[in-house]
Protein backbone atom coordinates (compact mmCIF):
# COMPACT_ATOMS: atom_id res chain seq x y z
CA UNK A 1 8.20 47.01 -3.68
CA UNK A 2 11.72 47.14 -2.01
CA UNK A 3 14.16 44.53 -3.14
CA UNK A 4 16.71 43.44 -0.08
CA UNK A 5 14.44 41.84 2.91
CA UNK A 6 10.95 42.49 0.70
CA UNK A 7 10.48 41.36 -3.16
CA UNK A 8 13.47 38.47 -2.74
CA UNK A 9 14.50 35.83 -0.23
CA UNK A 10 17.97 35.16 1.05
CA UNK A 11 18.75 33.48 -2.41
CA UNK A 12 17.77 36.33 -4.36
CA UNK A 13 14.67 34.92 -5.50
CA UNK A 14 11.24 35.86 -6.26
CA UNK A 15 8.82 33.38 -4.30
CA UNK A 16 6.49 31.55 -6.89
CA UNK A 17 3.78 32.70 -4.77
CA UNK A 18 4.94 36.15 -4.71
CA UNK A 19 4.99 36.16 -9.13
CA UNK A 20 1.82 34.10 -9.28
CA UNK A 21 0.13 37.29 -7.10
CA UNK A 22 2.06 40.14 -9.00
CA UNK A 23 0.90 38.41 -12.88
CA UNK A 24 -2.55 37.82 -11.75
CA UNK A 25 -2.64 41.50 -10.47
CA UNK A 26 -0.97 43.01 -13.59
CA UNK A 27 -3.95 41.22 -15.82
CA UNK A 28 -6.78 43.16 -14.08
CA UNK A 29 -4.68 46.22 -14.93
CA UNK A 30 -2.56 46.91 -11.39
CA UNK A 31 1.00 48.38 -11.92
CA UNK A 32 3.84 47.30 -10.34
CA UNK A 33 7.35 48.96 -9.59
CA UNK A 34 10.29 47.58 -7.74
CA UNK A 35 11.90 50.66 -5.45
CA UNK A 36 15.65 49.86 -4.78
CA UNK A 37 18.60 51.34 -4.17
CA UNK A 38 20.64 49.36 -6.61
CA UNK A 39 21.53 51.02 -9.52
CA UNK A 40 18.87 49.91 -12.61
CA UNK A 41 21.30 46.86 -14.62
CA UNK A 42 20.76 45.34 -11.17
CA UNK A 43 17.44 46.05 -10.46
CA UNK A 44 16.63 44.88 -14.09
CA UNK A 45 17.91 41.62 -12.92
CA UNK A 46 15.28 41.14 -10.52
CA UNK A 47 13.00 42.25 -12.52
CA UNK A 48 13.55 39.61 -14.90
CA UNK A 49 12.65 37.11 -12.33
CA UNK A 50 8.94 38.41 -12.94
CA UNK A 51 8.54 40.08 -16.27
CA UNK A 52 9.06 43.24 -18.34
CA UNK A 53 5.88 44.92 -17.67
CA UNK A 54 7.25 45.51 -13.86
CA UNK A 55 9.04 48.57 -13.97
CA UNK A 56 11.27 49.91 -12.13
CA UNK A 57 12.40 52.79 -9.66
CA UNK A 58 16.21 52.32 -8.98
CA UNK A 59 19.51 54.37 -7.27
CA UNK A 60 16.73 54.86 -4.21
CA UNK A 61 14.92 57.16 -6.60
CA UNK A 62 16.92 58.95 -8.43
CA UNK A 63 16.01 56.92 -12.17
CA UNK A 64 12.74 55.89 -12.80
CA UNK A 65 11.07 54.17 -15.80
CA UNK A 66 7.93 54.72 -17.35
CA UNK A 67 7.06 53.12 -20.23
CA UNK A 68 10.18 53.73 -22.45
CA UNK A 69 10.85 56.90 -20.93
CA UNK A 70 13.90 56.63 -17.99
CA UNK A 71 14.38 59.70 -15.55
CA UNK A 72 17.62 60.55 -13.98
CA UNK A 73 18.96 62.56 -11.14
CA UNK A 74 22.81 62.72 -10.43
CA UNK A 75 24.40 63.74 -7.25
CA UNK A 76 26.53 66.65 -9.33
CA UNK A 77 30.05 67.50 -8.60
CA UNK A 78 29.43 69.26 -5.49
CA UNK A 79 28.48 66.62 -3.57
CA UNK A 80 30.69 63.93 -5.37
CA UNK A 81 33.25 66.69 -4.03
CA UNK A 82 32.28 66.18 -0.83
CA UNK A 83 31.46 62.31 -0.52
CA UNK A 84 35.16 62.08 -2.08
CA UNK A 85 37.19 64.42 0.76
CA UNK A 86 35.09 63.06 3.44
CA UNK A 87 35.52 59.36 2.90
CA UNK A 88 38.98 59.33 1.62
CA UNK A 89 40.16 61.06 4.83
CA UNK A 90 38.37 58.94 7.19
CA UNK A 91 39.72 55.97 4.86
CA UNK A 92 36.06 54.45 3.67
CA UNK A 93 35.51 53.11 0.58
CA UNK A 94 32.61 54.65 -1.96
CA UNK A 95 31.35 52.80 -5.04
CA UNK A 96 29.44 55.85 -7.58
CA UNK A 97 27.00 54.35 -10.12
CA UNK A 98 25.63 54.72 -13.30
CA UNK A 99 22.69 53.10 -14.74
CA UNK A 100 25.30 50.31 -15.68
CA UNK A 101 28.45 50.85 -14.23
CA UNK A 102 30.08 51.04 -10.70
CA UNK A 103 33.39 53.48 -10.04
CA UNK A 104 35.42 52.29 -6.85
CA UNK A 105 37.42 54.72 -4.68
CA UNK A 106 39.18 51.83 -2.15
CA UNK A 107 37.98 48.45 -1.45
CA UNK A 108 37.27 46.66 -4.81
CA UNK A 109 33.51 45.15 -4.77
CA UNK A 110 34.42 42.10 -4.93
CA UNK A 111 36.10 42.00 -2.41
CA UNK A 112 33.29 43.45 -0.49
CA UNK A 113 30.86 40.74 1.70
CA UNK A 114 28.23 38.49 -0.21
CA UNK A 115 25.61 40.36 0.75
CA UNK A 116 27.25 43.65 -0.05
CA UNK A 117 28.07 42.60 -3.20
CA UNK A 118 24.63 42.09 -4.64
CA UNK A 119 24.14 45.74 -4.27
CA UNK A 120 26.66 47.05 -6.12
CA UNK A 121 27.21 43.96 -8.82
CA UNK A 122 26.43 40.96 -10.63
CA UNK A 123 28.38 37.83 -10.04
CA UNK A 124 28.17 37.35 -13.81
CA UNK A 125 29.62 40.68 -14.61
CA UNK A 126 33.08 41.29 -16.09
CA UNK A 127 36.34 43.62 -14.87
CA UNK A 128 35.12 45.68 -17.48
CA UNK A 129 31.99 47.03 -15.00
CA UNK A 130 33.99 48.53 -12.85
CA UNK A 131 36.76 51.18 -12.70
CA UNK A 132 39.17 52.75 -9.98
CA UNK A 133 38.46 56.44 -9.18
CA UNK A 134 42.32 57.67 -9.53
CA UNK A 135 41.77 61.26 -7.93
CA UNK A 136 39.74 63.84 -7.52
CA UNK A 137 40.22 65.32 -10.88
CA UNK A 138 39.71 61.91 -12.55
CA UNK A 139 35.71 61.91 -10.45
CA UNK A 140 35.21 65.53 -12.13
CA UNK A 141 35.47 63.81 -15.05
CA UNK A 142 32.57 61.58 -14.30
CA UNK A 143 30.53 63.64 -12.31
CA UNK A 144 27.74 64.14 -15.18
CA UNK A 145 27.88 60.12 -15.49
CA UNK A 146 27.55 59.48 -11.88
CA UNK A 147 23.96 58.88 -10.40
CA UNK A 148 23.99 58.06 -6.61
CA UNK A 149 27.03 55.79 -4.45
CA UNK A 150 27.18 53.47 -1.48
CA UNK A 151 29.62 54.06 1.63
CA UNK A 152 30.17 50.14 2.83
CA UNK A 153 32.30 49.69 6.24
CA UNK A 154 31.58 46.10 7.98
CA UNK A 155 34.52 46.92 10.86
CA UNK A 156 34.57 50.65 12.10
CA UNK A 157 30.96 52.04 12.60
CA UNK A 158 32.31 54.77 14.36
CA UNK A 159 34.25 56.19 11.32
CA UNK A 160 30.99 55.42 8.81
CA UNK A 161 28.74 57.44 11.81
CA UNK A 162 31.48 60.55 11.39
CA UNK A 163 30.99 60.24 7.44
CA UNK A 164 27.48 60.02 7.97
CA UNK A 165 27.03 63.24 10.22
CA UNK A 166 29.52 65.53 7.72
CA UNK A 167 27.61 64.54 4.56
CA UNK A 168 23.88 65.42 6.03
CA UNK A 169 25.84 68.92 7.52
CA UNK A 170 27.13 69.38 3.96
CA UNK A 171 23.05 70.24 2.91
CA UNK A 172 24.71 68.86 -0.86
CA UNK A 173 22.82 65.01 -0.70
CA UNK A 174 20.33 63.36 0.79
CA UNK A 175 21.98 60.75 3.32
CA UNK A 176 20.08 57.48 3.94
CA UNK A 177 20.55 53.85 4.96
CA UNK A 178 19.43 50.14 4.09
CA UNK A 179 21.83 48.85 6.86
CA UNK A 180 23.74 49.52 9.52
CA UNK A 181 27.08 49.18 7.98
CA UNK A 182 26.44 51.78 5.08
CA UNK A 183 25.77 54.92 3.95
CA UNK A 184 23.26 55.55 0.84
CA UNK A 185 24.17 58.70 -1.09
CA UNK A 186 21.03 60.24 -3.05
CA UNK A 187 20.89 63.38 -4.93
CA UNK A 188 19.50 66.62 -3.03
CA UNK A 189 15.53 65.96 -2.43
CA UNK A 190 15.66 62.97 -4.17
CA UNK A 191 14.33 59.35 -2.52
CA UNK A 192 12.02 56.62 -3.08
CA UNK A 193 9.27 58.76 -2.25
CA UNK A 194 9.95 61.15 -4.74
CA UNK A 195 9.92 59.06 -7.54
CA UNK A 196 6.80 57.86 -6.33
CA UNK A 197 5.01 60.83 -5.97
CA UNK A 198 6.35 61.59 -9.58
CA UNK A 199 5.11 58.36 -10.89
CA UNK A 200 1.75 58.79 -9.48
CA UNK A 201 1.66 62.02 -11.04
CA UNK A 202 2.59 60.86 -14.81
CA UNK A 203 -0.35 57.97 -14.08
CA UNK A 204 -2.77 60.31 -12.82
CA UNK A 205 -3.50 57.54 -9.84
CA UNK A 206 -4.44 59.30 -6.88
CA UNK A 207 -2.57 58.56 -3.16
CA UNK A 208 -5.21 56.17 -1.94
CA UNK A 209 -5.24 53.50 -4.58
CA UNK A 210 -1.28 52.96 -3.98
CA UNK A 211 0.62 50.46 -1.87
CA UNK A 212 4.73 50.42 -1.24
CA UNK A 213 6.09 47.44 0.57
CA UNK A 214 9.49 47.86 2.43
CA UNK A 215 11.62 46.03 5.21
CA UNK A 216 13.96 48.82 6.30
CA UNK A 217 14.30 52.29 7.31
CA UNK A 218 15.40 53.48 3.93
CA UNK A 219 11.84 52.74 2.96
CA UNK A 220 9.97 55.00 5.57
CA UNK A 221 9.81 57.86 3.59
CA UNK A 222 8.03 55.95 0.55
CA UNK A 223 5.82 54.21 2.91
CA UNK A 224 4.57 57.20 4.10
CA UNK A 225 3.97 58.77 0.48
CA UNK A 226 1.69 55.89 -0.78
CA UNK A 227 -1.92 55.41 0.44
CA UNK A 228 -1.40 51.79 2.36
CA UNK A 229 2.27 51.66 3.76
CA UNK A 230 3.37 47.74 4.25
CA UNK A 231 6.49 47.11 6.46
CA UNK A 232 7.29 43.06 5.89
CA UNK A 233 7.44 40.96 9.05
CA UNK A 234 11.33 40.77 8.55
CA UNK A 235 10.91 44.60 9.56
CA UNK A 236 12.76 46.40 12.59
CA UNK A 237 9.83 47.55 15.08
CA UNK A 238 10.27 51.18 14.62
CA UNK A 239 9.48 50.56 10.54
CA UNK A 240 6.38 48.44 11.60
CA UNK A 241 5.26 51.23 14.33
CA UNK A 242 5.26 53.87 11.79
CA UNK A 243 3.63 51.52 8.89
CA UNK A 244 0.12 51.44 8.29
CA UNK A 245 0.17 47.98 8.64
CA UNK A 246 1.98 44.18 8.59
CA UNK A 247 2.51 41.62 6.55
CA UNK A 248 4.54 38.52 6.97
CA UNK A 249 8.29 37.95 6.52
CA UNK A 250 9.72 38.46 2.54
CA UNK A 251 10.94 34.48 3.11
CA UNK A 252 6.73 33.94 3.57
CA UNK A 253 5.29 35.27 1.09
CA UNK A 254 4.70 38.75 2.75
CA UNK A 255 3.55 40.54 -0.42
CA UNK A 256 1.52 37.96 -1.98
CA UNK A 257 -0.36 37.29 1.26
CA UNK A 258 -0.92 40.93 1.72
CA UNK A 259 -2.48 41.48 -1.60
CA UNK A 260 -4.59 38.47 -1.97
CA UNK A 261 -6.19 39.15 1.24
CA UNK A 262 -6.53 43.04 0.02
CA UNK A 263 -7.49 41.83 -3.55
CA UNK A 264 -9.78 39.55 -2.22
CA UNK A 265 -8.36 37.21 -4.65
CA UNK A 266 -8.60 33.99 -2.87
C-alpha cells in the first residue's frame, strides 16, 4: 500500500474503516506492507496508526523490513556526485536520507510547502534531524549513510524537467516521481517493485496471491509486479488505464472496500 493519495487521507490519517479491514485481514494470516517513498522514521509513523505487525517498504524501495531483518540500498557516491553538480547548478534544492535523518543542500524543509514537508519530516522532530550539506567533499563524507533524496521545486518546472532529463542520461539512479513538482532519486534498479519481488521471494508467496494499491505514477511499476494491481479512485487516468482494476478514492475507503469485496468479508 502507497502512503500519499492511498493508505492516508488529507490529514494524514488512516480511515477506521481502512484499520478495521487491514486487522481483520492480518488475523486470518494476510501480510501487509506500506510502499513509500519516505524514508522508514516516517513511514514508521504511519505505520503506527495501524500496528507493528505492518511492515514496511520505505525510500521507494530501497529498505525493506522483514521480520527484524531491514535491507538497504544507497545511491553511492557516484550518483550523489551527480544529483549534487546537477542540482546545485540549475539552483534546486535536494534533501538525501537516511533511515532517520534528512541532509539539505538549499531550501531548508521547513521551509518547504505542507504537503512537501510530510515527506521529508515530522512536525514533531527537532533541528537536530537535519543537517546542511556544506560541499561536495562534506556529501563524500556521507555517501555510505545516504539512502535515496527528493528534488522539490513548486516555481520553475522547467529547471526540475532539465534536472530530471540529465540524471536518467547519467545511467547512475533510477529517476522517478510522486508529483509533478519533484524528482525521486532511487538507487540503480532499485523501486517499489523490487522490493516487492524480493519480499515475495523471502515469503515464498507466489505473484498471484499479491495485491499493491497506489494513486500515482511512481507506483506503476509495483502495480505491475503484484498479481492484482489497484490504482485508488484519486488516481490520474493513465495509472487507472494501466491498473488491473479500481477502487474508490483513499478519502473513501478505497482499500478497505476493495478487499472486503475481494475477501468476501462482508
Amino acid at each position: 500500500m502507497d502512503i500519499d493519495g492511498t493508505l492516508i487521507d488529507n490529514h494524514q490519517n488512516v480511515l477506521p474503516a481502512t484499520k478495521k479491514t487491514i486487522e481483520e485481514l492480518q488475523q486470518q494470516g494476510v501480510i501487509f506492507y506500506i510502499a513509500t517513498g519516505r524514508m522508514l522514521s516516517l513511514a514508521e509513523l504511519v505505520q503506527r496508526k495501524i500496528n507493528s505487525d505492518v511492515e514496511i517498504i520505505a525510500s521507494n524501495g530501497s529498505v525493506y523490513q522483514k521480520g527484524r531483518h531491514i535491507h538497504k540500498e544507497h545511491l553511492g557516491w557516484n550518483a550523489l556526485k551527480e544529483i549534487y553538480n546537477v542540482t546545485m547548478e540549475l539552483g534546486l534544492s535536494t534533501n538525501f536520507f537516511t533511515t532517520d535523518l534528512t541532509y539539505y543542500t538549499n531550501e531548508k524543509p521547513w521551509l518547504l510547502s505542507r504537503l512537501a514537508r510530510v515527506r521529508v519530516m515530522s512536525d514533531k522532530m527537532g533541528n537536530r534531524k537535519f543537517e546542511k550539506i556544506r560541499d561536495l567533499d562534506h556529501l563524500r563524507q556521507l555517501s555510505d549513510q545516504i539512502i535515496n533524496g527528493i528534488t522539490i521545486d513548486r516555481t520553475n518546472s522547467k529547471r526540475l524537467t532539465e534536472a530530471r532529463e540529465k540524471l536518467k542520461a547519467s545511467g547512475l539512479l533510477t529517476v522517478s516521481a510522486s508529483a509533478p513538482t519533484n524528482i525521486e532519486l532511487i538507487p540503480r534498479r532499485i523501486s517499489k517493485a523490487t522490493a516487492v519481488r524480493a519480499i515475495m521471494d523471502q515469503y515464498r508467496i507466489p505473484v498471484e496471491r499479491t495485491i499493491g494499491f497506489g494513486n500515482d505514477m511512481n507506483d506503476l511499476e509495483m502495480l505491475q509486479a503484484v498479481g492484482t494491481g489497484v490504482a485508488m479512485g484519486n488516481s490520474p487516468q493513465i495509472l487507472k488505464d494501466e491498473a488491473d482494476t479500481i477502487t474508490d478514492s483513499n478519502l473513501e475507503n478505497g482499500i478497505g472496500n476493495f478487499l472486503d469485496k475481494f475477501f468476501k468479508l462482508k
